[in-house]
Each structure stands twice: as C-alpha cells, then as structure tokens.
PDB file of N, CA and C in Angstrom:
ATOM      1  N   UNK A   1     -16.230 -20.682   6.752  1.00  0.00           N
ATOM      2  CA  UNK A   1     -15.142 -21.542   6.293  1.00  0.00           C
ATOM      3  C   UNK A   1     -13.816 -21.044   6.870  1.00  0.00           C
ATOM      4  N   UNK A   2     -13.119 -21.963   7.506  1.00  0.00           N
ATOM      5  CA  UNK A   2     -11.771 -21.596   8.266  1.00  0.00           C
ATOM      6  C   UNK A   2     -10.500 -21.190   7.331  1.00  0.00           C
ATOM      7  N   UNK A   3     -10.613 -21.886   5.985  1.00  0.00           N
ATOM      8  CA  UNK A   3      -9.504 -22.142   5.147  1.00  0.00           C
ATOM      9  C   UNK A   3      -9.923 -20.582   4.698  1.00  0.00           C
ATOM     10  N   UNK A   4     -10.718 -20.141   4.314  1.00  0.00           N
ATOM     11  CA  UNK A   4     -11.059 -18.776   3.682  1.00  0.00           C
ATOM     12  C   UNK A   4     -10.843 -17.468   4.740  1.00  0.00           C
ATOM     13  N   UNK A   5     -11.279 -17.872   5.958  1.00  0.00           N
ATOM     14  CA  UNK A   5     -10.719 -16.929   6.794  1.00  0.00           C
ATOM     15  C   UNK A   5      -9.543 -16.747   7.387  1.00  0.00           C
ATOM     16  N   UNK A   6      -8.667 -17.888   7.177  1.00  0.00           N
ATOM     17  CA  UNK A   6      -7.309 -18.242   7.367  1.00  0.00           C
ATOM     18  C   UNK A   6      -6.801 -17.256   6.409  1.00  0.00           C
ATOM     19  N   UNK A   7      -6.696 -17.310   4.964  1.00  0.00           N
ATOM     20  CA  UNK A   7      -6.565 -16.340   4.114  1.00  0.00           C
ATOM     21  C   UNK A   7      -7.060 -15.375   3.896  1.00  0.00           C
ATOM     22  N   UNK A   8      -7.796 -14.531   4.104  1.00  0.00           N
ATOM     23  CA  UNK A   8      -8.492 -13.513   4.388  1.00  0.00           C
ATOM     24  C   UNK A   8      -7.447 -12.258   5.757  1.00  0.00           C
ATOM     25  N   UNK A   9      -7.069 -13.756   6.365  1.00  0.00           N
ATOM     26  CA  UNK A   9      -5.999 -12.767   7.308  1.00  0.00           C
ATOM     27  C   UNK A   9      -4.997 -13.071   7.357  1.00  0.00           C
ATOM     28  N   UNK A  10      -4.162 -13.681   6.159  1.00  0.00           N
ATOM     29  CA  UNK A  10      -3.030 -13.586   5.793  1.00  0.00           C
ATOM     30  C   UNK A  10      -2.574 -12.328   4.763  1.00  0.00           C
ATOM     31  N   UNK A  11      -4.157 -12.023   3.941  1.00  0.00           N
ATOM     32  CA  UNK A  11      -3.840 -11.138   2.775  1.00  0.00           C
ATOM     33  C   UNK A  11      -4.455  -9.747   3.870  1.00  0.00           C
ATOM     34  N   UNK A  12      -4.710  -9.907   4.659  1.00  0.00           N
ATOM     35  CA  UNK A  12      -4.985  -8.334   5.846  1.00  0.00           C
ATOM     36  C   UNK A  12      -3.381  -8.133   6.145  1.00  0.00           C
ATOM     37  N   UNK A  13      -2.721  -9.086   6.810  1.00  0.00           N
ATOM     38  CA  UNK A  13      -1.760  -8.470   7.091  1.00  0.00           C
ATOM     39  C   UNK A  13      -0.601  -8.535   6.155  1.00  0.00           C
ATOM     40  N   UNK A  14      -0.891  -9.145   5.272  1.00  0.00           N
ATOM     41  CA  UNK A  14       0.068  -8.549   4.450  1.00  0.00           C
ATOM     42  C   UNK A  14      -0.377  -7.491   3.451  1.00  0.00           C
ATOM     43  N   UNK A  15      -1.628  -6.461   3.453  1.00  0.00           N
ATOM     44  CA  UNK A  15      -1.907  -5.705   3.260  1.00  0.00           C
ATOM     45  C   UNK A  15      -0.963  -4.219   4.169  1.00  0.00           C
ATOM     46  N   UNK A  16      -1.311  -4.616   5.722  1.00  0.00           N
ATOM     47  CA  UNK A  16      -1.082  -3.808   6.668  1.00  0.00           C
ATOM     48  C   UNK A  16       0.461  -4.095   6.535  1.00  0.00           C
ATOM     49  N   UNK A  17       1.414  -5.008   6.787  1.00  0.00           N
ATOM     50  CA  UNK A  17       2.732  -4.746   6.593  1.00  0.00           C
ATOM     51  C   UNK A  17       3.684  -4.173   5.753  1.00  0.00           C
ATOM     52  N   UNK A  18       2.654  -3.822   4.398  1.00  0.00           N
ATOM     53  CA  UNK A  18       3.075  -3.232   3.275  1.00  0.00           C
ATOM     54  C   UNK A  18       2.752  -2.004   3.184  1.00  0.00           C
ATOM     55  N   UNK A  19       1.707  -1.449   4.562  1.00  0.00           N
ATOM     56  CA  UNK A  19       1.581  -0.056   4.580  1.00  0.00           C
ATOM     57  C   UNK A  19       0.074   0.633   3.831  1.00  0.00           C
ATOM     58  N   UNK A  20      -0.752  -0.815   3.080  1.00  0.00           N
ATOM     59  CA  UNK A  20      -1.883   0.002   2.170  1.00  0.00           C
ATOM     60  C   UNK A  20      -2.534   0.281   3.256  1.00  0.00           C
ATOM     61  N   UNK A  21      -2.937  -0.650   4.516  1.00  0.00           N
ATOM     62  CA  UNK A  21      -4.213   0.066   5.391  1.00  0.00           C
ATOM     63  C   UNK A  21      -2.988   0.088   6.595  1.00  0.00           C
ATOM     64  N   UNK A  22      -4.216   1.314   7.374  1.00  0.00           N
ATOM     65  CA  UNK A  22      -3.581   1.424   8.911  1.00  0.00           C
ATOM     66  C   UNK A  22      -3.619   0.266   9.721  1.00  0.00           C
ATOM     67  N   UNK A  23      -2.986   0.466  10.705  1.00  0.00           N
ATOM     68  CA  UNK A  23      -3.218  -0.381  12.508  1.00  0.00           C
ATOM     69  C   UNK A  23      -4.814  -0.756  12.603  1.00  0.00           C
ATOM     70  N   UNK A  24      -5.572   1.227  12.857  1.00  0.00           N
ATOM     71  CA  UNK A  24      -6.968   1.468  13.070  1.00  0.00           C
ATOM     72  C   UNK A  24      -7.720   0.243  11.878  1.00  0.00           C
ATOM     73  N   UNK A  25      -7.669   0.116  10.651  1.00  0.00           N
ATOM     74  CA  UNK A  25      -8.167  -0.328   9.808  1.00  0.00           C
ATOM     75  C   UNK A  25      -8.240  -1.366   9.600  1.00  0.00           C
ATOM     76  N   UNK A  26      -6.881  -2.066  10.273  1.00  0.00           N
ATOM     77  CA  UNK A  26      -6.121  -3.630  10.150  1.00  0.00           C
ATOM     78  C   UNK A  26      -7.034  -4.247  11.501  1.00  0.00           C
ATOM     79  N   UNK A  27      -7.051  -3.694  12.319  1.00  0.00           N
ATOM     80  CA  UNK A  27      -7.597  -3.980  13.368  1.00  0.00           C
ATOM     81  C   UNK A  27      -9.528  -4.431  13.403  1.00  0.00           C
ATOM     82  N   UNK A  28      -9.903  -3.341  12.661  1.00  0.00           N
ATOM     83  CA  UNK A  28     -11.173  -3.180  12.198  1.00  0.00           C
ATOM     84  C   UNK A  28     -11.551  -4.433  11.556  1.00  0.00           C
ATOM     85  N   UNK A  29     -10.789  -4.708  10.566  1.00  0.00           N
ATOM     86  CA  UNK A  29     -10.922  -5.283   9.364  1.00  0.00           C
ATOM     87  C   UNK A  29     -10.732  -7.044  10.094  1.00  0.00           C
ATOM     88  N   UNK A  30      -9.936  -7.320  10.721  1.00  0.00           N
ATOM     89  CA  UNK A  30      -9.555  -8.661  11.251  1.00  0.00           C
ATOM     90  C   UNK A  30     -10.429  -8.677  12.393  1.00  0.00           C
ATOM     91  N   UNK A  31     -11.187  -7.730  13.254  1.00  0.00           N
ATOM     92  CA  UNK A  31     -12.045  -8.425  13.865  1.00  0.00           C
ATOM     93  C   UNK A  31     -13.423  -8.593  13.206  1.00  0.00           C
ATOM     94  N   UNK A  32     -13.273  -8.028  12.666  1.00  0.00           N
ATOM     95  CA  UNK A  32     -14.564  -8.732  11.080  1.00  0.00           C
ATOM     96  C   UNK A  32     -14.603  -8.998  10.411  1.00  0.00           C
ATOM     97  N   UNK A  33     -13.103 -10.618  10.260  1.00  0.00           N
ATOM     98  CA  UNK A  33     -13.327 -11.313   9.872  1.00  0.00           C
ATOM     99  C   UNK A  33     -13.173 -12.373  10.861  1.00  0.00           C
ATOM    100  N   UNK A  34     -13.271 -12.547  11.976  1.00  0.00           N
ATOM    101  CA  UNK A  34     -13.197 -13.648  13.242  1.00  0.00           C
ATOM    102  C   UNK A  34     -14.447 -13.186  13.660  1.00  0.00           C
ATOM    103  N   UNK A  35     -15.374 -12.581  13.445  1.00  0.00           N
ATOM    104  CA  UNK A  35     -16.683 -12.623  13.599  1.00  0.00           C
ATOM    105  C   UNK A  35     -17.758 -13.061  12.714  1.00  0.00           C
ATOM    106  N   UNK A  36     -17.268 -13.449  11.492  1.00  0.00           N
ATOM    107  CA  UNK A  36     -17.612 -14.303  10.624  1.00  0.00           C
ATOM    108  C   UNK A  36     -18.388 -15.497  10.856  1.00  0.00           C
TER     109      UNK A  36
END
C-alpha cells in the first residue's frame, strides 16, 4: 500500500530529523520500506 508507505517515511524522517535514529539507521530503515 502506497498511502502506508508514504507515511511510514514521513514518520522515518521525522524520526531522523529529530535525532532518535542515525543517517546509518534512517537509511537502513527507508530502504526497507521501498522494498516493500
């Protein structure tokens, strides 16, 4: 579902801009969810 992964990487990076996860992690994390 696009609408869910749309959000999924809105709340990543606004995870990562707020400092809870790293670059390494942010990075990790958003290409698994576009491999979805």
């Amino acid at each position: 579902n696009t609408d869910t992964q749309g959000q999924q990487l809105l709340d990543l990076k606004e995870a990562y801009d707020k400092g809870v996860i790293s670059e390494k992690e942010y990075k990790r994390a958003k290409s698994k969810i576009l491999k979805q």
